[in-house]
N, C-alpha and C. Protein backbone atom coordinates (compact mmCIF):
# COMPACT_ATOMS: atom_id res chain seq x y z
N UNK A 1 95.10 -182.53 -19.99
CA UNK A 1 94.25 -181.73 -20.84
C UNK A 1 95.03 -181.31 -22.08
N UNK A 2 94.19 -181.46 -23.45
CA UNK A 2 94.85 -181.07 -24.40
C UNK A 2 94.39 -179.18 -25.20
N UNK A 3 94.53 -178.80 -25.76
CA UNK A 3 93.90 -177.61 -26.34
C UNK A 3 94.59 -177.23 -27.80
N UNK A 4 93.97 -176.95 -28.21
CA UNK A 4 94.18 -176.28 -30.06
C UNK A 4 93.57 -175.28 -30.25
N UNK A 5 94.17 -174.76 -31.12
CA UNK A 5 94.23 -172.79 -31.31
C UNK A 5 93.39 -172.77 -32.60
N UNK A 6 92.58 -172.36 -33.09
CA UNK A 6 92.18 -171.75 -34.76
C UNK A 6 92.48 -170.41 -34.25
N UNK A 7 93.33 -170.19 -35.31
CA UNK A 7 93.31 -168.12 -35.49
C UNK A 7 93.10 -167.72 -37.00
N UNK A 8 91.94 -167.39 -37.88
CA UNK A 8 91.64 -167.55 -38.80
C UNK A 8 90.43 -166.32 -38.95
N UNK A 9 90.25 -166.40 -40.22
CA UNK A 9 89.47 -165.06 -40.39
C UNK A 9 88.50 -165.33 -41.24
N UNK A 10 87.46 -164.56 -41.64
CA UNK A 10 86.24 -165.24 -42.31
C UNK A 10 85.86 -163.96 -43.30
N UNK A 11 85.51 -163.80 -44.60
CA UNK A 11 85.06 -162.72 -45.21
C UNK A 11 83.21 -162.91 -45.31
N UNK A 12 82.55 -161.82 -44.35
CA UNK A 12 81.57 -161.70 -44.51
C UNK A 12 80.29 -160.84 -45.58
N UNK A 13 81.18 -160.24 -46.18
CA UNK A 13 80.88 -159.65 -47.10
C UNK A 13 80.58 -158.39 -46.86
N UNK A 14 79.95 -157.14 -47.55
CA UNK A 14 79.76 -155.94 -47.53
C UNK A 14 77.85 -155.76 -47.21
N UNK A 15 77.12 -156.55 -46.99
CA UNK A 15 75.43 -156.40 -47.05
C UNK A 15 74.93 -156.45 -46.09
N UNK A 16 73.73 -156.41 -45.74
CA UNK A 16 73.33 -157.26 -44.92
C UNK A 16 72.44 -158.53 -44.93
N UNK A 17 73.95 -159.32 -45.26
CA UNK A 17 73.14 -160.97 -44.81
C UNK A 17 73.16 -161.41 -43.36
N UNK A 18 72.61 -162.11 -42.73
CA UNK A 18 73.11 -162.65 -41.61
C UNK A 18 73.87 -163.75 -41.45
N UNK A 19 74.81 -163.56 -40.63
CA UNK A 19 75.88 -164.45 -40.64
C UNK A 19 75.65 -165.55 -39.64
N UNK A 20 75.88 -166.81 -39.46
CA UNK A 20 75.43 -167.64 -38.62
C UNK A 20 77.18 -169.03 -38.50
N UNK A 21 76.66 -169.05 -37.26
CA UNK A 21 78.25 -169.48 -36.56
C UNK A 21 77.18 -170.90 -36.22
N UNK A 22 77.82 -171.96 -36.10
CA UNK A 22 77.28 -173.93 -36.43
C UNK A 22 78.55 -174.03 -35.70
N UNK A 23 78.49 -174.78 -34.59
CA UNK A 23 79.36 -175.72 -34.24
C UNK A 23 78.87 -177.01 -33.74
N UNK A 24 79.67 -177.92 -34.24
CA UNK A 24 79.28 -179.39 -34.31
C UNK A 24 79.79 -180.29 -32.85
N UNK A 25 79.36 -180.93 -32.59
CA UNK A 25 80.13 -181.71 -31.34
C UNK A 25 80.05 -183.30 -31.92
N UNK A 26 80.32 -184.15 -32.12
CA UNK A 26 80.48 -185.02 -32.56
C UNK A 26 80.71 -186.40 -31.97
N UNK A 27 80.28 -187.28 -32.41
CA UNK A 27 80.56 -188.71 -31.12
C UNK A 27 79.85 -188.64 -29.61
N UNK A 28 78.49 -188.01 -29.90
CA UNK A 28 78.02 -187.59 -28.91
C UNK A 28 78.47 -187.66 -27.70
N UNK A 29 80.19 -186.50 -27.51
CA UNK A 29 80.47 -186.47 -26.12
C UNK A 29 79.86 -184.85 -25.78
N UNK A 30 80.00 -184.89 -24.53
CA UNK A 30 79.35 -183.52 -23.96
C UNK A 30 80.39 -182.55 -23.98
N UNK A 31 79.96 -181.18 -24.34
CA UNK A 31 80.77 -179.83 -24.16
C UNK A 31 80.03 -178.90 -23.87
N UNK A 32 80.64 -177.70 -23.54
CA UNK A 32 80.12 -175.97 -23.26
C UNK A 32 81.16 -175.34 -24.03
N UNK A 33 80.20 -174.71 -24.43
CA UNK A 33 80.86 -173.31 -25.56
C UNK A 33 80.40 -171.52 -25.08
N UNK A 34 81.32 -171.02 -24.89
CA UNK A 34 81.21 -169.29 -25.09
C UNK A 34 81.59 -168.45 -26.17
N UNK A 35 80.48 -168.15 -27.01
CA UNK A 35 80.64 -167.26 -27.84
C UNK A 35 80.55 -165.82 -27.67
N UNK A 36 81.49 -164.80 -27.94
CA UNK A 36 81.70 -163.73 -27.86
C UNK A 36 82.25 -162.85 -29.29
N UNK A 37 81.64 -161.68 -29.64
CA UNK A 37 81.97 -160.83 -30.81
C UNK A 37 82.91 -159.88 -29.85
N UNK A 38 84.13 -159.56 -30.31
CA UNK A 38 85.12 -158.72 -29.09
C UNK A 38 84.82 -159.22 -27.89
N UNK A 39 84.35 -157.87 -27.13
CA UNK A 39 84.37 -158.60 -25.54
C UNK A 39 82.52 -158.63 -25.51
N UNK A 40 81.83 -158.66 -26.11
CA UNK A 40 80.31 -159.01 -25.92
C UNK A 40 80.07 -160.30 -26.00
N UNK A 41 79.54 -160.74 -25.06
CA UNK A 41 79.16 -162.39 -25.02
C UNK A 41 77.77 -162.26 -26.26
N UNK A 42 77.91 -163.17 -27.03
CA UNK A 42 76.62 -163.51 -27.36
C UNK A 42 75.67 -164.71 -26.80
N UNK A 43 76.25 -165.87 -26.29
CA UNK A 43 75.76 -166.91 -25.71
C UNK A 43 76.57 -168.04 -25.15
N UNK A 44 75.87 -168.62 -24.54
CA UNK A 44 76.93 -170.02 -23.71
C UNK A 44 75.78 -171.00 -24.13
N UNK A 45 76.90 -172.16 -24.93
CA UNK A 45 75.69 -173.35 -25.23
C UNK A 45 76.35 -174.51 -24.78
N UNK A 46 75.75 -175.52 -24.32
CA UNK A 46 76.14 -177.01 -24.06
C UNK A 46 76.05 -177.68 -25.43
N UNK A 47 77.02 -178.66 -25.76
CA UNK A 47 77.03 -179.94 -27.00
C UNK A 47 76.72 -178.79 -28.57
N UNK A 48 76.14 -179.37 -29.59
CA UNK A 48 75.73 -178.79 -30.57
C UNK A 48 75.30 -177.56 -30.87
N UNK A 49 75.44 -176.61 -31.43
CA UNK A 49 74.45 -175.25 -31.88
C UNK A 49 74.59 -174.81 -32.67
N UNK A 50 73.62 -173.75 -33.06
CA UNK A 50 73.79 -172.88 -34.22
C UNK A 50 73.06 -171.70 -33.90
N UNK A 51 73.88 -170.54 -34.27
CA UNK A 51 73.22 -168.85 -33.31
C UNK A 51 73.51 -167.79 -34.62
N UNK A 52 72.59 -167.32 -34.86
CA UNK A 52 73.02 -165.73 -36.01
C UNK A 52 73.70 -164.96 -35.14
N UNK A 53 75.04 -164.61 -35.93
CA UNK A 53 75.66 -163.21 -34.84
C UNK A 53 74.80 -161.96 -35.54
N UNK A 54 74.36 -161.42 -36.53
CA UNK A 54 74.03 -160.76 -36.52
C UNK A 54 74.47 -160.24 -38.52
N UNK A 55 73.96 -159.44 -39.07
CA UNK A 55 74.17 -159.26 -40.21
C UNK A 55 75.74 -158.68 -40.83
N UNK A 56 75.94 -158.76 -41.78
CA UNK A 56 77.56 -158.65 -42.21
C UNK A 56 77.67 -157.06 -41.77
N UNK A 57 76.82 -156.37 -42.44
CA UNK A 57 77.35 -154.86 -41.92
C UNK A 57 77.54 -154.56 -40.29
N UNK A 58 76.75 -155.07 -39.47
CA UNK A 58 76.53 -154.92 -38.32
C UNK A 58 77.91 -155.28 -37.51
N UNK A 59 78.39 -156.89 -37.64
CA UNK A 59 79.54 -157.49 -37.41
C UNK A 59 81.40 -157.29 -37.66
N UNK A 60 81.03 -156.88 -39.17
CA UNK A 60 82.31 -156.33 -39.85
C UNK A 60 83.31 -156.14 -39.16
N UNK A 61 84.38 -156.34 -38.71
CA UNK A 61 85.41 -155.42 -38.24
C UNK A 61 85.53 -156.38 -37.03
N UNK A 62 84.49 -157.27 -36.34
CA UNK A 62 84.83 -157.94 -34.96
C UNK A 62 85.65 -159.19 -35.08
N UNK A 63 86.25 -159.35 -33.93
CA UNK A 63 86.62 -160.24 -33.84
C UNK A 63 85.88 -161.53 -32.74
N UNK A 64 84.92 -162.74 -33.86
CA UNK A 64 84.34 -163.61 -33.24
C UNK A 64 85.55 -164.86 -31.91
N UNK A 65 85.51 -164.68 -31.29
CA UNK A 65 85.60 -166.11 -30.26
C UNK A 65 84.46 -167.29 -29.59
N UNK A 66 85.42 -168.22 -30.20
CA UNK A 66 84.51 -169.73 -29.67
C UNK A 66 85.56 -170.24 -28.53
N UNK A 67 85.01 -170.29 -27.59
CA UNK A 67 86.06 -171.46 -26.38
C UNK A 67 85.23 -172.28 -26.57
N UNK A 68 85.24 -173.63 -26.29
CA UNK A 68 84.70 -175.00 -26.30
C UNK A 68 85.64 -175.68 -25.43
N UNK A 69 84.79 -176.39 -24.49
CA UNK A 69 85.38 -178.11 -23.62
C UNK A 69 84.80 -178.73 -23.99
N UNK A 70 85.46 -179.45 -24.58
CA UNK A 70 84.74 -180.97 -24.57
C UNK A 70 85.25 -182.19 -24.19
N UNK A 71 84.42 -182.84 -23.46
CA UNK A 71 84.80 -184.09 -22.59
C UNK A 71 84.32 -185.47 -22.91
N UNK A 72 85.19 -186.71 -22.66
CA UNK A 72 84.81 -188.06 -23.50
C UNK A 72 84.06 -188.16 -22.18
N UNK A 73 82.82 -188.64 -22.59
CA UNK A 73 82.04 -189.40 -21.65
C UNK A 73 81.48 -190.67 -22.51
N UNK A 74 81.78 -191.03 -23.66
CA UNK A 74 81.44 -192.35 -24.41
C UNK A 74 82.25 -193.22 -23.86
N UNK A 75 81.57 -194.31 -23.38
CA UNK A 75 82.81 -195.19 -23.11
C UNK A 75 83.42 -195.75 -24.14
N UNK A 76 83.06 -195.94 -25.23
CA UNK A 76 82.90 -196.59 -26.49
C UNK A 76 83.76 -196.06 -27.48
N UNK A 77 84.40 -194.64 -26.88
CA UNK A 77 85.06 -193.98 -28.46
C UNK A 77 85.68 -192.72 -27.61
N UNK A 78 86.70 -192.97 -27.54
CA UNK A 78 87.85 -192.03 -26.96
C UNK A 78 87.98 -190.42 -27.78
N UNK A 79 87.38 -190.32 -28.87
CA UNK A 79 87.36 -189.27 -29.70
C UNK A 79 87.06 -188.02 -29.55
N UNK A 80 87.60 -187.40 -29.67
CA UNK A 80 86.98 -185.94 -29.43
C UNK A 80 86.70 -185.45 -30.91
N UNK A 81 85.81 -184.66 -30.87
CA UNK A 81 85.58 -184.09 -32.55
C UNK A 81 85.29 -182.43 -32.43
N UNK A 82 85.52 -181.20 -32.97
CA UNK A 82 85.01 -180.11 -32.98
C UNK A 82 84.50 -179.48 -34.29
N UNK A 83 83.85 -179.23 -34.97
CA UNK A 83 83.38 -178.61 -36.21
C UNK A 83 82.72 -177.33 -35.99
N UNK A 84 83.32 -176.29 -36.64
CA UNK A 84 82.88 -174.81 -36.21
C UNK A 84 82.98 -174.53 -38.11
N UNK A 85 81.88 -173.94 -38.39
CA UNK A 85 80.92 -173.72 -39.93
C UNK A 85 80.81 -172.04 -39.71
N UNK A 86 81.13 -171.16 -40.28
CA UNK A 86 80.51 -169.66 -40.70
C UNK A 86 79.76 -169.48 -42.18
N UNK A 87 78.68 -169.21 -41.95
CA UNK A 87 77.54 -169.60 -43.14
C UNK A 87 76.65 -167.81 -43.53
N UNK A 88 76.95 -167.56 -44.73
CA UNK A 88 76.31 -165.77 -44.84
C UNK A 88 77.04 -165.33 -45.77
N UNK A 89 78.38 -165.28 -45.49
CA UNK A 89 79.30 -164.30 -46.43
C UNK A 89 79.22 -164.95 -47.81
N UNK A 90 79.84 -164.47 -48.64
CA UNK A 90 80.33 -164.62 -49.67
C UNK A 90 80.57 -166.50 -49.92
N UNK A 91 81.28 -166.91 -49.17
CA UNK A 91 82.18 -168.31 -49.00
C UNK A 91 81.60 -168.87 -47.78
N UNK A 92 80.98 -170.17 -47.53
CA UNK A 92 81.17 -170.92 -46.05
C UNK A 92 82.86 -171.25 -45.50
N UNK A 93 82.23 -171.39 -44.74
CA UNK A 93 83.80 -171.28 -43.79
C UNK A 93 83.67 -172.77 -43.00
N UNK A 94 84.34 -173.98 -43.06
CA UNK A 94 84.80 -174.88 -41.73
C UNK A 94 86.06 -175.17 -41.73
N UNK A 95 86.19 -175.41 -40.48
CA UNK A 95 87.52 -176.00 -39.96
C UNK A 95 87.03 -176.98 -38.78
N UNK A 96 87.80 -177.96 -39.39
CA UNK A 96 87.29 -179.43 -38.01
C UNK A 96 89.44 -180.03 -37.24
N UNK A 97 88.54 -180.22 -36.03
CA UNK A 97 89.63 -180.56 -35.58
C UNK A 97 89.28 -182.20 -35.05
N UNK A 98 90.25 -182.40 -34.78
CA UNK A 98 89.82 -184.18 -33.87
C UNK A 98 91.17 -184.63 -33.33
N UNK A 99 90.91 -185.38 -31.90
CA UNK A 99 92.24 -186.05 -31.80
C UNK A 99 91.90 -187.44 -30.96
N UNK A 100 92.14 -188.44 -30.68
CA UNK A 100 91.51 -189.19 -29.19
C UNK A 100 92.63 -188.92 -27.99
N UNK A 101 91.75 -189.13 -26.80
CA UNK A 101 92.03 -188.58 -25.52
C UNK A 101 91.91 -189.86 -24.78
N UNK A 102 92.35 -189.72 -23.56
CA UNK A 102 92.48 -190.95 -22.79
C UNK A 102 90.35 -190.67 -22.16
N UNK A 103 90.06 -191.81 -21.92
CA UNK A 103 89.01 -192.15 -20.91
C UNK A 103 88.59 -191.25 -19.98
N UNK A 104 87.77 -190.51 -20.08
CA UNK A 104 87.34 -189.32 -19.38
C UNK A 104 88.00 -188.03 -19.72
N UNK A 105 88.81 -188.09 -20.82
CA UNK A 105 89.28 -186.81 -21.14
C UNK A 105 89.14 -185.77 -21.55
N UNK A 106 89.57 -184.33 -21.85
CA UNK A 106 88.64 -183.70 -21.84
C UNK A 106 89.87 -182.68 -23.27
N UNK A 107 89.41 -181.83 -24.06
CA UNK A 107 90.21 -180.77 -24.89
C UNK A 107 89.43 -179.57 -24.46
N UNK A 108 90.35 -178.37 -24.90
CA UNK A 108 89.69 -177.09 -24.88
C UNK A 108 90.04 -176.36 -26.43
N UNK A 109 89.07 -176.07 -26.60
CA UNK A 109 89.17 -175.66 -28.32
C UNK A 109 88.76 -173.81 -28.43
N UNK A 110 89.85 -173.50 -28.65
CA UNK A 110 89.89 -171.41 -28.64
C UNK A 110 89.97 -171.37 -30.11
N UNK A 111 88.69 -170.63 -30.68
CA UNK A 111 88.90 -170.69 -32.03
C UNK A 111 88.68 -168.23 -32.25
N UNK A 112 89.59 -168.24 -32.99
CA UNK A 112 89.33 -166.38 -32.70
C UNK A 112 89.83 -166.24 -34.47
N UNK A 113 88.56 -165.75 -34.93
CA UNK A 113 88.01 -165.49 -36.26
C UNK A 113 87.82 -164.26 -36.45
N UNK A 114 88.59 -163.38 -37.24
CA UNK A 114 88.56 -161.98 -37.83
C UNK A 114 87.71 -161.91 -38.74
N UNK A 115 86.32 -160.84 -38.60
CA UNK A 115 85.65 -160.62 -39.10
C UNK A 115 85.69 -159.78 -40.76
N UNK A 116 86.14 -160.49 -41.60
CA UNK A 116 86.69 -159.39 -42.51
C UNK A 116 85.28 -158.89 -43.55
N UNK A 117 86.14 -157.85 -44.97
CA UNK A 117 84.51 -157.68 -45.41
C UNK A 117 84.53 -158.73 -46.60
C-alpha cells in the first residue's frame, strides 16, 4: 500500500459564498472517501463527487479532511489518479496527485486543508 499527504490551506474568503469541495477519481478505478470539517463528518462517498461544505463565513477557521482509497480494478491501466478542486473563495484551489501501482493495488490519499479567510 502506498499513501500521500496534502497539508495545504485554502482562502475562502470573508462572505457568504458557498464553498464546494470536487474530487475527481480518474481511470475509472473505484474508491471511498470521508469528508470531515474538524471532527464533523460531512459525508462518505464512493468514486467521484462534489458536496457544498457550507458558506465561507460559516466554515472559516476549520480544518477540512479528505481520506480517499483508491483501488486499481482496471485491468488495463495500473494508474491511480486523485483530483481534489475547492471552488467559492476568492481563488479555485487543485492539487492532483497520480502514481501507478501494481495490479490490484490500492493508495490512500489524506488530504487536511486549513480553512483560511
Amino acid at each position: 500500500m502506498a499513501s500521500t499527504t496534502i497539508n495545504d490551506y485554502y482562502s475562502v474568503g470573508m462572505n457568504d459564498t458557498q464553498i464546494e469541495l470536487k474530487v475527481t477519481i480518474q481511470n475509472t478505478q473505484l474508491s471511498r472517501s470521508t469528508v470531515r470539517l474538524n471532527k464533523q463528518l460531512i459525508g462518505e462517498y464512493n468514486d467521484s463527487f462534489k458536496v457544498t461544505l457550507g458558506s465561507a463565513t460559516e466554515i472559516l477557521g476549520s480544518i477540512l479532511y479528505v481520506d480517499t482509497t483508491e483501488t486499481d480494478i482496471d485491468p488495463d491501466a495500473d494508474m491511480i489518479s486523485f483530483v481534489i478542486e475547492l471552488s467559492g473563495g476568492p481563488n479555485p484551489y487543485k492539487n492532483q496527485r497520480a502514481q501507478t501501482v501494481s495490479p490490484g493495488g490500492y493508495v490512500l490519499y489524506t488530504a487536511e486543508i486549513a480553512l483560511i479567510p
